[in-house]
C-alpha atoms as a PDB file:
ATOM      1  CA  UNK A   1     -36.851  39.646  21.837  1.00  0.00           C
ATOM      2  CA  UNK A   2     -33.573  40.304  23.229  1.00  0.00           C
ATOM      3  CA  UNK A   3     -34.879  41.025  27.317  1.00  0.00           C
ATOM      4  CA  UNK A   4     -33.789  44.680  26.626  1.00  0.00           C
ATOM      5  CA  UNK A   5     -30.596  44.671  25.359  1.00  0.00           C
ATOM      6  CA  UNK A   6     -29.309  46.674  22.472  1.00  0.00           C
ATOM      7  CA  UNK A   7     -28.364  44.108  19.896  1.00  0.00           C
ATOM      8  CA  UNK A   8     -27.102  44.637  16.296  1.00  0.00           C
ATOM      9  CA  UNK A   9     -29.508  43.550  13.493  1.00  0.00           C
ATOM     10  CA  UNK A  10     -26.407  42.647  11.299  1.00  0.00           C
ATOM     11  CA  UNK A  11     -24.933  38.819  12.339  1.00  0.00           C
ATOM     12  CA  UNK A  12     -20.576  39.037  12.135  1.00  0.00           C
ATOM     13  CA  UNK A  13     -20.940  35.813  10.025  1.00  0.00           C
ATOM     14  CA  UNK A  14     -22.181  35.728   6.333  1.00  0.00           C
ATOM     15  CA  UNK A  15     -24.814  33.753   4.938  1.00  0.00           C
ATOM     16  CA  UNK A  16     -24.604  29.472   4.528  1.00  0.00           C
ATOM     17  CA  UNK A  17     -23.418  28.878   1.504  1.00  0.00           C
ATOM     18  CA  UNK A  18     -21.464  25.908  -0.389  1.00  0.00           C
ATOM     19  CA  UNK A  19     -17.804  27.985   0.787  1.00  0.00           C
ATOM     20  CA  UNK A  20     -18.291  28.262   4.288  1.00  0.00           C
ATOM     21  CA  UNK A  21     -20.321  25.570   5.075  1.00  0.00           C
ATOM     22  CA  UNK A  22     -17.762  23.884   7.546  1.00  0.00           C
ATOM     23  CA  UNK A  23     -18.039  27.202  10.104  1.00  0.00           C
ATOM     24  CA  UNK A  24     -22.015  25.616  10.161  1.00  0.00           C
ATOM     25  CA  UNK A  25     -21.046  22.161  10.524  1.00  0.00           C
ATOM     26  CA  UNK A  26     -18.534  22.552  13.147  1.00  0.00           C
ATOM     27  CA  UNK A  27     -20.914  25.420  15.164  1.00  0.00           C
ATOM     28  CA  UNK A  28     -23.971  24.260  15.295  1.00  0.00           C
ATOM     29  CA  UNK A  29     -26.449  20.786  13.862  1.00  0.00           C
ATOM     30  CA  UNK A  30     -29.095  21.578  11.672  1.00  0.00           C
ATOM     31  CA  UNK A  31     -32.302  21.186  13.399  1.00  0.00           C
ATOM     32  CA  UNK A  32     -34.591  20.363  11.305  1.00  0.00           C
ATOM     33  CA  UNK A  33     -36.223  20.732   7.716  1.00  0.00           C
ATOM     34  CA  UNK A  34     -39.581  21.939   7.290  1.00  0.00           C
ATOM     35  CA  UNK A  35     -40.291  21.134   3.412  1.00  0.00           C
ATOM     36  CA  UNK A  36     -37.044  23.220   2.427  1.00  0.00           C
ATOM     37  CA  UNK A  37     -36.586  25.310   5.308  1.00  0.00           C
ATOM     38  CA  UNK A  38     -33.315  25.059   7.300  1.00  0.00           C
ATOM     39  CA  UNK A  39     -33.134  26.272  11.244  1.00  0.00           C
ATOM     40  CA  UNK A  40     -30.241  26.769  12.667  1.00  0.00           C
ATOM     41  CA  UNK A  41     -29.105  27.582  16.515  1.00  0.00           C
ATOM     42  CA  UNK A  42     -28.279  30.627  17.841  1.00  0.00           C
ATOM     43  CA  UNK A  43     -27.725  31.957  21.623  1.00  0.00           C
ATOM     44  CA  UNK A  44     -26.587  35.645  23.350  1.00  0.00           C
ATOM     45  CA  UNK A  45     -22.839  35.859  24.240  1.00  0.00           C
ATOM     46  CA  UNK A  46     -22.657  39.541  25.619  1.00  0.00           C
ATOM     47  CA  UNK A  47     -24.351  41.476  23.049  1.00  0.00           C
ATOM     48  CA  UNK A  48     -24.016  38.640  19.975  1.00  0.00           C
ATOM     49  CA  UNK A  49     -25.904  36.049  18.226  1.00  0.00           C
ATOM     50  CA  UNK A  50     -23.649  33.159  17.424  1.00  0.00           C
ATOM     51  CA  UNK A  51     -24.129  29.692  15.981  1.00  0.00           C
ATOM     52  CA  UNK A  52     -24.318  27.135  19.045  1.00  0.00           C
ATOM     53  CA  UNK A  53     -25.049  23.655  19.244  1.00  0.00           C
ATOM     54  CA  UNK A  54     -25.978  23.927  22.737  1.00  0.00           C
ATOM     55  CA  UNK A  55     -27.756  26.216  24.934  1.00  0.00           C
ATOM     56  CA  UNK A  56     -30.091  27.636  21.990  1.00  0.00           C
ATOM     57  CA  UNK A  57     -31.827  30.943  22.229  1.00  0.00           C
ATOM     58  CA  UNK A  58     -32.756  31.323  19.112  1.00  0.00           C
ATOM     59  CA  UNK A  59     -33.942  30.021  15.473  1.00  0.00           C
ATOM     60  CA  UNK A  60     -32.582  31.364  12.724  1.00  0.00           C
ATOM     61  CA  UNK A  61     -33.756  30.745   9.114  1.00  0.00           C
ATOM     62  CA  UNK A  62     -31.589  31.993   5.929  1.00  0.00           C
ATOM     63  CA  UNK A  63     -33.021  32.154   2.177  1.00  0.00           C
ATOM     64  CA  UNK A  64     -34.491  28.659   1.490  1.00  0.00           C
ATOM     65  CA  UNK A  65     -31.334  26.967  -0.838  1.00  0.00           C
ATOM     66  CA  UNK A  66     -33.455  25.406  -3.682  1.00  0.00           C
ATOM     67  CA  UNK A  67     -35.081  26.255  -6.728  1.00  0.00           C
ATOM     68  CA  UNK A  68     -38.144  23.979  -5.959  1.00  0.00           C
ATOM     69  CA  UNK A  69     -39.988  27.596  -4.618  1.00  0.00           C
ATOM     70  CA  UNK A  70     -40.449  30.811  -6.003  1.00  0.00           C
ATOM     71  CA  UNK A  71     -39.382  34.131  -4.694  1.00  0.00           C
ATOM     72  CA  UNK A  72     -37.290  32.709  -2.562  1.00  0.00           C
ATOM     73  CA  UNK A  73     -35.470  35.720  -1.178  1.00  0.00           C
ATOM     74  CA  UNK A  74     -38.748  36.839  -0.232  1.00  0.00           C
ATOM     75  CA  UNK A  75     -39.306  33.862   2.615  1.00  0.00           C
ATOM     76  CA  UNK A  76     -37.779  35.931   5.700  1.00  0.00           C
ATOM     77  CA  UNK A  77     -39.758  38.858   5.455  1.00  0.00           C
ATOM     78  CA  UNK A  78     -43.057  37.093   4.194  1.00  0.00           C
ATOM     79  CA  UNK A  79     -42.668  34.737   7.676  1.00  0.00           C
ATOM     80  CA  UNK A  80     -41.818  38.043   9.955  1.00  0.00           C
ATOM     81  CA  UNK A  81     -45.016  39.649   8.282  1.00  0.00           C
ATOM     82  CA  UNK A  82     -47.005  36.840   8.440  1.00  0.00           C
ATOM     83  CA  UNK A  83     -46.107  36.529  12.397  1.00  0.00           C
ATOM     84  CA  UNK A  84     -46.723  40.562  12.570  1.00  0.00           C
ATOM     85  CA  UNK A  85     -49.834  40.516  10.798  1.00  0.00           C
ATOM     86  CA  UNK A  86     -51.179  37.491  13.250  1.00  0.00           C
ATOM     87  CA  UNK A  87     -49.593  39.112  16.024  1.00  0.00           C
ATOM     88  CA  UNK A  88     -50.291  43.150  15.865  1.00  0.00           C
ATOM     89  CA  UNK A  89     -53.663  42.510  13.648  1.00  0.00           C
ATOM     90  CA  UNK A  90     -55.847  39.687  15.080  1.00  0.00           C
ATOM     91  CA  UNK A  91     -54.223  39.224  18.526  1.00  0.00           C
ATOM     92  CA  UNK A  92     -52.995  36.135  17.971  1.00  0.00           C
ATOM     93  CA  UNK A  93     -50.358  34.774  20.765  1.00  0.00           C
ATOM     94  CA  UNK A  94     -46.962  34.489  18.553  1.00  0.00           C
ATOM     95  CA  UNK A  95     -43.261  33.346  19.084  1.00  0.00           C
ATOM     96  CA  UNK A  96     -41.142  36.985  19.398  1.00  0.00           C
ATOM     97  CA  UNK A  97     -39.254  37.307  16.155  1.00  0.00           C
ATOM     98  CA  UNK A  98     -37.582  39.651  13.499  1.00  0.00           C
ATOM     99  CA  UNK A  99     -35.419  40.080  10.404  1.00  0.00           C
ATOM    100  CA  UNK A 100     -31.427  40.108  10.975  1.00  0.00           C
ATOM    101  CA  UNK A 101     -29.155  40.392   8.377  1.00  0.00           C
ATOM    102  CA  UNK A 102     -25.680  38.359   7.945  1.00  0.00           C
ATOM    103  CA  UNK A 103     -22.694  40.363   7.385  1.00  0.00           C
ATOM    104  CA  UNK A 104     -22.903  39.945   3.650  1.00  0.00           C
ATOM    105  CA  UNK A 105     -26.640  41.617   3.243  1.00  0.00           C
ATOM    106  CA  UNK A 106     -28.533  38.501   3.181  1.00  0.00           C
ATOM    107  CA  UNK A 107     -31.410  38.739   4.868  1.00  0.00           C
ATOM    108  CA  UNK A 108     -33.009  36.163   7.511  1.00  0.00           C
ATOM    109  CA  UNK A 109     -35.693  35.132   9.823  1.00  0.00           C
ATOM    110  CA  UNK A 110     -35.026  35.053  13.596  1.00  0.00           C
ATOM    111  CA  UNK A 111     -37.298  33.818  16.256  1.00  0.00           C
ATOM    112  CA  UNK A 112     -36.804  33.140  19.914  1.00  0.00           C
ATOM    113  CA  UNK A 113     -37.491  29.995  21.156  1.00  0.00           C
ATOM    114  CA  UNK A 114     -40.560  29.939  24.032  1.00  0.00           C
ATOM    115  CA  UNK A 115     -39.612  26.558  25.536  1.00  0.00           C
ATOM    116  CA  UNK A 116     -36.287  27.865  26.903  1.00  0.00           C
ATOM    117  CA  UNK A 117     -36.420  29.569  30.281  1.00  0.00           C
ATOM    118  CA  UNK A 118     -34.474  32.139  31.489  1.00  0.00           C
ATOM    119  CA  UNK A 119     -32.138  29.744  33.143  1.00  0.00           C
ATOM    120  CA  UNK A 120     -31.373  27.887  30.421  1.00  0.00           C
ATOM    121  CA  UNK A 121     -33.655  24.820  31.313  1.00  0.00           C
ATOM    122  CA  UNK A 122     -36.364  24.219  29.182  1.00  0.00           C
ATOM    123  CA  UNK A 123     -40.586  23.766  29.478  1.00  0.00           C
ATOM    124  CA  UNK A 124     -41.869  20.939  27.980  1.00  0.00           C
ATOM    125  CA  UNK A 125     -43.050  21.327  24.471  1.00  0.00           C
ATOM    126  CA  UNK A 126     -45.237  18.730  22.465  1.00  0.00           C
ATOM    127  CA  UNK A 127     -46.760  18.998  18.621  1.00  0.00           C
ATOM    128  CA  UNK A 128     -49.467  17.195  17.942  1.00  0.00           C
ATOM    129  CA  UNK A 129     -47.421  14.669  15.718  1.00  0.00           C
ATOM    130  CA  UNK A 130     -46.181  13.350  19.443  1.00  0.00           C
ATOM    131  CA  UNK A 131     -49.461  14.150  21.289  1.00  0.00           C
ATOM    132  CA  UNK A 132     -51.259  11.835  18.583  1.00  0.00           C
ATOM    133  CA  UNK A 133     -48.674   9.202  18.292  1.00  0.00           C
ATOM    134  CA  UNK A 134     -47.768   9.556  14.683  1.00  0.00           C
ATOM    135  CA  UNK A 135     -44.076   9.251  13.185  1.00  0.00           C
ATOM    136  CA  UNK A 136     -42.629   7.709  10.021  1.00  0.00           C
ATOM    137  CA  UNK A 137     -42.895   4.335  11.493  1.00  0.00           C
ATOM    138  CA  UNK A 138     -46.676   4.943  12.275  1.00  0.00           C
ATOM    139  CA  UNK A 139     -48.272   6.803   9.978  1.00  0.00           C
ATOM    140  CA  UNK A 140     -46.061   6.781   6.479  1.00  0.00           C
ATOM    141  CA  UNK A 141     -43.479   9.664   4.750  1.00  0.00           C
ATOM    142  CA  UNK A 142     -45.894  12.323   5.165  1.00  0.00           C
ATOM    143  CA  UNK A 143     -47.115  11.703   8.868  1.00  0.00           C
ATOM    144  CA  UNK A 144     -47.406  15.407  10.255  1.00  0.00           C
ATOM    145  CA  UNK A 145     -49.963  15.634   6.997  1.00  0.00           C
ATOM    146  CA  UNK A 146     -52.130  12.505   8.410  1.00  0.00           C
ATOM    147  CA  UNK A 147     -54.649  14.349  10.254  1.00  0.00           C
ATOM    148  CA  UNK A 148     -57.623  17.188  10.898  1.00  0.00           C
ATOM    149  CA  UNK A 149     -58.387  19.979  12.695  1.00  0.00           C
ATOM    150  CA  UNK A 150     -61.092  18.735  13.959  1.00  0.00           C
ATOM    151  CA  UNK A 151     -58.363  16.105  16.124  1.00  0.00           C
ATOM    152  CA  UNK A 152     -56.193  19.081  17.318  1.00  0.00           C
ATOM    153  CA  UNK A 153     -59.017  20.553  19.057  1.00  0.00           C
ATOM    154  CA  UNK A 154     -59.797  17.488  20.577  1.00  0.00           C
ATOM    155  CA  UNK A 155     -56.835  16.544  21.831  1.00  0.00           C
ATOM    156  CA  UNK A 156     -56.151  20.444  22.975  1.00  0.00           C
ATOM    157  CA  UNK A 157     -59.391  19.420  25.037  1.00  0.00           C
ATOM    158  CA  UNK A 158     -58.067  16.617  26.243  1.00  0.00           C
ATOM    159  CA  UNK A 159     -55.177  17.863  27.397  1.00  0.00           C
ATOM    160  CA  UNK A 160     -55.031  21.674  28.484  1.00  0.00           C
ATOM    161  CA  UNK A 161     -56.859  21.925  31.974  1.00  0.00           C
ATOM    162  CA  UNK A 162     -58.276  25.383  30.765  1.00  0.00           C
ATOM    163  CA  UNK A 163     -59.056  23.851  27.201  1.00  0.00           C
ATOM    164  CA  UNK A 164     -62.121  26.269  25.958  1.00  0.00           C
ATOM    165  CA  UNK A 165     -60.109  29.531  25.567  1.00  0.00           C
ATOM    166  CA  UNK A 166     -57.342  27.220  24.031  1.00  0.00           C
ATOM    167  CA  UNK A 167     -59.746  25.668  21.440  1.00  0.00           C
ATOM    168  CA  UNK A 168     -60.898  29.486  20.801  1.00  0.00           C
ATOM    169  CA  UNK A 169     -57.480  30.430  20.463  1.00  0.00           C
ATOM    170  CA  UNK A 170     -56.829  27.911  18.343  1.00  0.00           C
ATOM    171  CA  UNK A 171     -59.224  27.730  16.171  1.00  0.00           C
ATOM    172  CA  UNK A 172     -58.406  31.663  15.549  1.00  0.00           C
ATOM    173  CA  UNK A 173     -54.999  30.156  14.386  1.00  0.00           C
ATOM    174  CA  UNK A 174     -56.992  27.550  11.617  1.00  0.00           C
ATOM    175  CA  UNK A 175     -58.531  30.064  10.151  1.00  0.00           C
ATOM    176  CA  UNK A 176     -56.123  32.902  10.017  1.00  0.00           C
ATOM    177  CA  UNK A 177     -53.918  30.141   8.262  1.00  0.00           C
ATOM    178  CA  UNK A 178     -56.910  29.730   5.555  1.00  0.00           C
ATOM    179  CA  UNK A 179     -57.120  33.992   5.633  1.00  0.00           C
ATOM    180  CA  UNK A 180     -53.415  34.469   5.059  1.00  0.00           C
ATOM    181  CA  UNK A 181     -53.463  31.122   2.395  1.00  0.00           C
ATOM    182  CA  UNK A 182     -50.452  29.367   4.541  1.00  0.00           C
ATOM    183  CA  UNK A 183     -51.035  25.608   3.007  1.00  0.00           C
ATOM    184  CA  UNK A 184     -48.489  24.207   5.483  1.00  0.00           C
ATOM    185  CA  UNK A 185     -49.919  24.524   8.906  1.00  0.00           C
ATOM    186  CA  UNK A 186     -49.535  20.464   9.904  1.00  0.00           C
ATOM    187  CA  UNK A 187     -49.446  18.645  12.823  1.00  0.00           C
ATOM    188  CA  UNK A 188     -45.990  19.526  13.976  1.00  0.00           C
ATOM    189  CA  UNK A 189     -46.838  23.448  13.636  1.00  0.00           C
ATOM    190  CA  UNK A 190     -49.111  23.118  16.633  1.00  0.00           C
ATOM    191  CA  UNK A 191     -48.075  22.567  20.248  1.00  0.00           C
ATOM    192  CA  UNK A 192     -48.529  22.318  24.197  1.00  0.00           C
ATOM    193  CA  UNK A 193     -46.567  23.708  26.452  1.00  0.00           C
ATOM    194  CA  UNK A 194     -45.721  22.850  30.263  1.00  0.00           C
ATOM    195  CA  UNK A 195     -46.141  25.568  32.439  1.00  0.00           C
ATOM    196  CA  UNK A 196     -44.435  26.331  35.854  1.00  0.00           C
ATOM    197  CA  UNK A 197     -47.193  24.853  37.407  1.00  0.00           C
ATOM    198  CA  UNK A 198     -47.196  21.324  35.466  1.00  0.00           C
ATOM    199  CA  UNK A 199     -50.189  21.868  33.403  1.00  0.00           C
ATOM    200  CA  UNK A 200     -50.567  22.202  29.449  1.00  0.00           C
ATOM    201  CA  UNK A 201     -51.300  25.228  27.556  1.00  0.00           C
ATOM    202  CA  UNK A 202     -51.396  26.208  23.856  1.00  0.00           C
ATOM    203  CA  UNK A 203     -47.829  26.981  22.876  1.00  0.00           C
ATOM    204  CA  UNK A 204     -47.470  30.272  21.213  1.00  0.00           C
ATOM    205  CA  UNK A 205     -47.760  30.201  17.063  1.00  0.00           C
ATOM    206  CA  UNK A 206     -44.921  29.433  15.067  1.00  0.00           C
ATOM    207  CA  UNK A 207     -43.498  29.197  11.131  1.00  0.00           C
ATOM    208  CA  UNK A 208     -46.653  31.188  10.192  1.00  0.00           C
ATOM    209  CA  UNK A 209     -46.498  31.924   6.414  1.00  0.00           C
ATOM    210  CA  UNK A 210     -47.874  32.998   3.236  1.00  0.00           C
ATOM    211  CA  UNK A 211     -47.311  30.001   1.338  1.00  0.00           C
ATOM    212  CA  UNK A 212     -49.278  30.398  -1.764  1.00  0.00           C
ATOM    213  CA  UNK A 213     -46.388  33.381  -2.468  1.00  0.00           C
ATOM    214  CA  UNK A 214     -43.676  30.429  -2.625  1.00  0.00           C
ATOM    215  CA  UNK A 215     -45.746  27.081  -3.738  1.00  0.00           C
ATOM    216  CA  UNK A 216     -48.906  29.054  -5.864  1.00  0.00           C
ATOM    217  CA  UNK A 217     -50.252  25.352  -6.621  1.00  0.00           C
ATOM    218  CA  UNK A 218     -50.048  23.860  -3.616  1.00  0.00           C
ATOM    219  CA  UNK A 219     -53.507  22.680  -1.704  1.00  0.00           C
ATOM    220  CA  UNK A 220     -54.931  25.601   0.441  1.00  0.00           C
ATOM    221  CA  UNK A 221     -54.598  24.175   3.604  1.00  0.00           C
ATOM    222  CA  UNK A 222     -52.404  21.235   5.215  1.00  0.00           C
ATOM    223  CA  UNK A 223     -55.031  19.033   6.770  1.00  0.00           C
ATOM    224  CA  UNK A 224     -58.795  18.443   6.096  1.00  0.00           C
ATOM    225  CA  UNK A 225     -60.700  20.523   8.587  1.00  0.00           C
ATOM    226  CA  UNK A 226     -62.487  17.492   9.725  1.00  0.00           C
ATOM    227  CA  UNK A 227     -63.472  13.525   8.999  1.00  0.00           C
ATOM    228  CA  UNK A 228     -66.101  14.410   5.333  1.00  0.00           C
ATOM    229  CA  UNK A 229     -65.199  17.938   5.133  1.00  0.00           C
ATOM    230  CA  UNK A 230     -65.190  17.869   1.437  1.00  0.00           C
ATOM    231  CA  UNK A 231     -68.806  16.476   1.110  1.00  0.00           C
ATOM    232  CA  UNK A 232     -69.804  19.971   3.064  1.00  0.00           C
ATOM    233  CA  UNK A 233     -72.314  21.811   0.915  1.00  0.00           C
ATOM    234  CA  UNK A 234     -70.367  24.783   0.335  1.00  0.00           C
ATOM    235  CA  UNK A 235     -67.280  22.550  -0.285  1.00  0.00           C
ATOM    236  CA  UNK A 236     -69.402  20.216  -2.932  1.00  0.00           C
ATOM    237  CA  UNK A 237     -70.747  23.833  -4.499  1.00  0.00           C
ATOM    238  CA  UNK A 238     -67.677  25.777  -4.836  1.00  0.00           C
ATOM    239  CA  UNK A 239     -64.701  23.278  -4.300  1.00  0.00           C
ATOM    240  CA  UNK A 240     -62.868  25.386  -1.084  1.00  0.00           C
ATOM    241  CA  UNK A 241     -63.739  25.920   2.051  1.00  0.00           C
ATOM    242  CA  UNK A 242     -65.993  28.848   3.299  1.00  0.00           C
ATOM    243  CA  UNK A 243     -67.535  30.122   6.741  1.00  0.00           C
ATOM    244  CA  UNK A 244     -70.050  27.449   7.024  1.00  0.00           C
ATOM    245  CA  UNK A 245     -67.117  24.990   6.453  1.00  0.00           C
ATOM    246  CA  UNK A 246     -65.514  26.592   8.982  1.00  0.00           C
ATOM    247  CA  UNK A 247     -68.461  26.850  11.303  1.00  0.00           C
ATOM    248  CA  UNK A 248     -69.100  23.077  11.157  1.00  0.00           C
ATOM    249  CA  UNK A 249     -65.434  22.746  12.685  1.00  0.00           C
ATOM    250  CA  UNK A 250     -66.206  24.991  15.238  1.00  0.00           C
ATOM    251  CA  UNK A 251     -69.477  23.280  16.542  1.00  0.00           C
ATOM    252  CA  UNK A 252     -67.421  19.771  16.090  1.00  0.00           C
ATOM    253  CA  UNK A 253     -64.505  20.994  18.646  1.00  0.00           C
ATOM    254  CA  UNK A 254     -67.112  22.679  21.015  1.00  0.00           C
ATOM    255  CA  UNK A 255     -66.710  26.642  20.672  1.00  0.00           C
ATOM    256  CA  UNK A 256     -69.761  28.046  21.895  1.00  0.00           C
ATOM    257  CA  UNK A 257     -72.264  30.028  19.464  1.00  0.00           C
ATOM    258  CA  UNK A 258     -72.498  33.288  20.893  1.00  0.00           C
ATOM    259  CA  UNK A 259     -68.016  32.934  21.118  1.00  0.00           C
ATOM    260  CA  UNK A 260     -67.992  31.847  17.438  1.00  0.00           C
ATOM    261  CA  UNK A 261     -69.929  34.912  16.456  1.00  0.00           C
ATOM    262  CA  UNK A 262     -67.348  36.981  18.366  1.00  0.00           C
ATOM    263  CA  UNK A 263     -64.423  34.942  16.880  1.00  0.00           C
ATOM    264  CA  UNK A 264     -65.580  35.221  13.154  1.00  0.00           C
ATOM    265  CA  UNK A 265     -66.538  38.947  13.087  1.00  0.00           C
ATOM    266  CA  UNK A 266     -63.301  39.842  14.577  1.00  0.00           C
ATOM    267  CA  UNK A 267     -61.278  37.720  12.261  1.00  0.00           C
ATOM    268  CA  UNK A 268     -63.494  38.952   8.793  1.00  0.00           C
ATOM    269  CA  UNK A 269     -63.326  42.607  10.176  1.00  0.00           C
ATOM    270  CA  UNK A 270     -59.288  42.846   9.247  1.00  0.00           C
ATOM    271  CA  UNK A 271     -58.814  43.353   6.002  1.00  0.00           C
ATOM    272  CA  UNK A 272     -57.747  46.472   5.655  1.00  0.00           C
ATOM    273  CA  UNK A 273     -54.981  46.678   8.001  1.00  0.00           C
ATOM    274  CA  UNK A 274     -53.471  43.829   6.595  1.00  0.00           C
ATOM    275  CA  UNK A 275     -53.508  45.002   3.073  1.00  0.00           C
ATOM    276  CA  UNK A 276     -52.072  48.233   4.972  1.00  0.00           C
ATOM    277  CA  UNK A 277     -49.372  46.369   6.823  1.00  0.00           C
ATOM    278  CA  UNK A 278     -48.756  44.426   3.546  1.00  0.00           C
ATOM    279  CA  UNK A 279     -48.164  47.632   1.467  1.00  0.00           C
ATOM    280  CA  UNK A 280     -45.558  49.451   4.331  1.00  0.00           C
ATOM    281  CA  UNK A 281     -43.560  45.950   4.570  1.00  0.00           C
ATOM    282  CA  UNK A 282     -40.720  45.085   2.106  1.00  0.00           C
ATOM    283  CA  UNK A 283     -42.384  42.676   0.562  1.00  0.00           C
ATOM    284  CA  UNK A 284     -42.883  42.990  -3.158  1.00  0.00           C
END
């Protein structure tokens, strides 16, 4: 996270909030929003995390500011166990991150950022809102919603030179997502990146969360898993998706058979470390 150096997990500035949102304003631009998720920048001055609006290191994410999600002091740790789970469970390739804490207690979610190089240059990074062409213009209001998962894997093919362990690795990441109920994994929370060498690979995963904890109505996942997914059999029978459902993506994007059977076991074979890691966490 921090290339070995000993770095406090308590921030020397407090928390955004409506008296000291100048400091914010002045130090760094708010990158983006993510339904009602703020990032802001950070970088590494000696042995400090400070708010930068150039030369990023880092992401950080405070308590969500609204009242449109539940237990929202709970969104920092359920995204750092979320990305632990996916990371230390099932093997899946994640962005380093962590919980710091601003000088006032508050608690947030910190993740370094994989596109920036050592140097301070970055890689080229791409979600699949870009790689497909869609914006607001495009595609309407909700564009990184207009999609499936069946077109991620085919563009992943399309792109990444060494696309079959990509499509395997990704298509470990669509159904962890269903696993772990995150019902916001869109376009823009999948990506290529440029390596040293030119070509594409799968970026590392990113804003992986347990959604269902913040928005318990919302739909289970954020795109249809493919073109007719909901006239599936299981889907017609029970009205969600199960492993045939998922299955049918996997033949559609071209995992092999024999890998699927490898993927799937591994993946249904978890439970009980993750209600373990679950239960140690401070999640309530």
């Amino acid at each position: 996270m921090f290339d070995g150096k000993n770095i406090s997990h308590i921030l020397d500035f407090d928390a955004p909030k409506a008296d000291n949102l100048p400091l914010y304003q002045e130090k760094t631009k708010r990158l983006s929003i993510s339904g009602v998720q703020l990032k802001y920048s950070l970088k590494l001055e000696g042995k400090k995390l400070v708010l930068t609006e150039t030369g990023g290191q880092y992401l950080l994410k405070p308590i969500p500011p609204t009242v449109q999600i539940v237990e929202a002091e709970q969104a920092p740790e359920n995204e750092h166990l979320t990305m632990q789970i996916a990371s230390k469970v099932y093997g899946i390739n994640t962005a380093a991150n962590g919980v710091i804490y601003f000088k006032d207690g508050t608690p947030a979610y910190l993740t370094r950022r994989f596109d920036v190089k050592a140097d301070g240059t970055k890689y080229l990074q791409e979600d699949m809102t870009q790689i497909s062409g869609r914006t607001r213009q495009t595609a309407g209001e909700n564009f990184k919603y207009e999609g499936t998962y069946e077109e991620i894997g085919h563009l992943i093919e399309k792109y990444v030179a060494a696309s079959m362990p990509a499509k395997e690795n990704y298509f470990r990441l669509v159904v962890f997502n269903y696993l772990i109920s995150n019902g916001d994994a869109h376009l823009k929370n999948f990506s290529l990146l440029q390596t040293d060498l030119g070509d594409y690979t799968l970026s590392p995963a990113y804003d992986l969360m347990s959604t269902v904890i913040h928005l318990p109505t919302e739909t289970d996942v954020a795109l249809q898993l493919f073109d007719g997914d909901l006239d599936e059999p299981f889907y017609s029978s029970y009205g969600f998706y199960g492993q045939s459902s998922f299955r049918e993506l996997a033949k559609k994007i071209g995992i092999l058979p024999q890998r699927l059977e490898r993927i799937l076991t591994h993946l249904l074979s978890k439970g009980e470390d993750v209600i373990k890691m679950v239960e140690d966490s401070g999640l309530s």
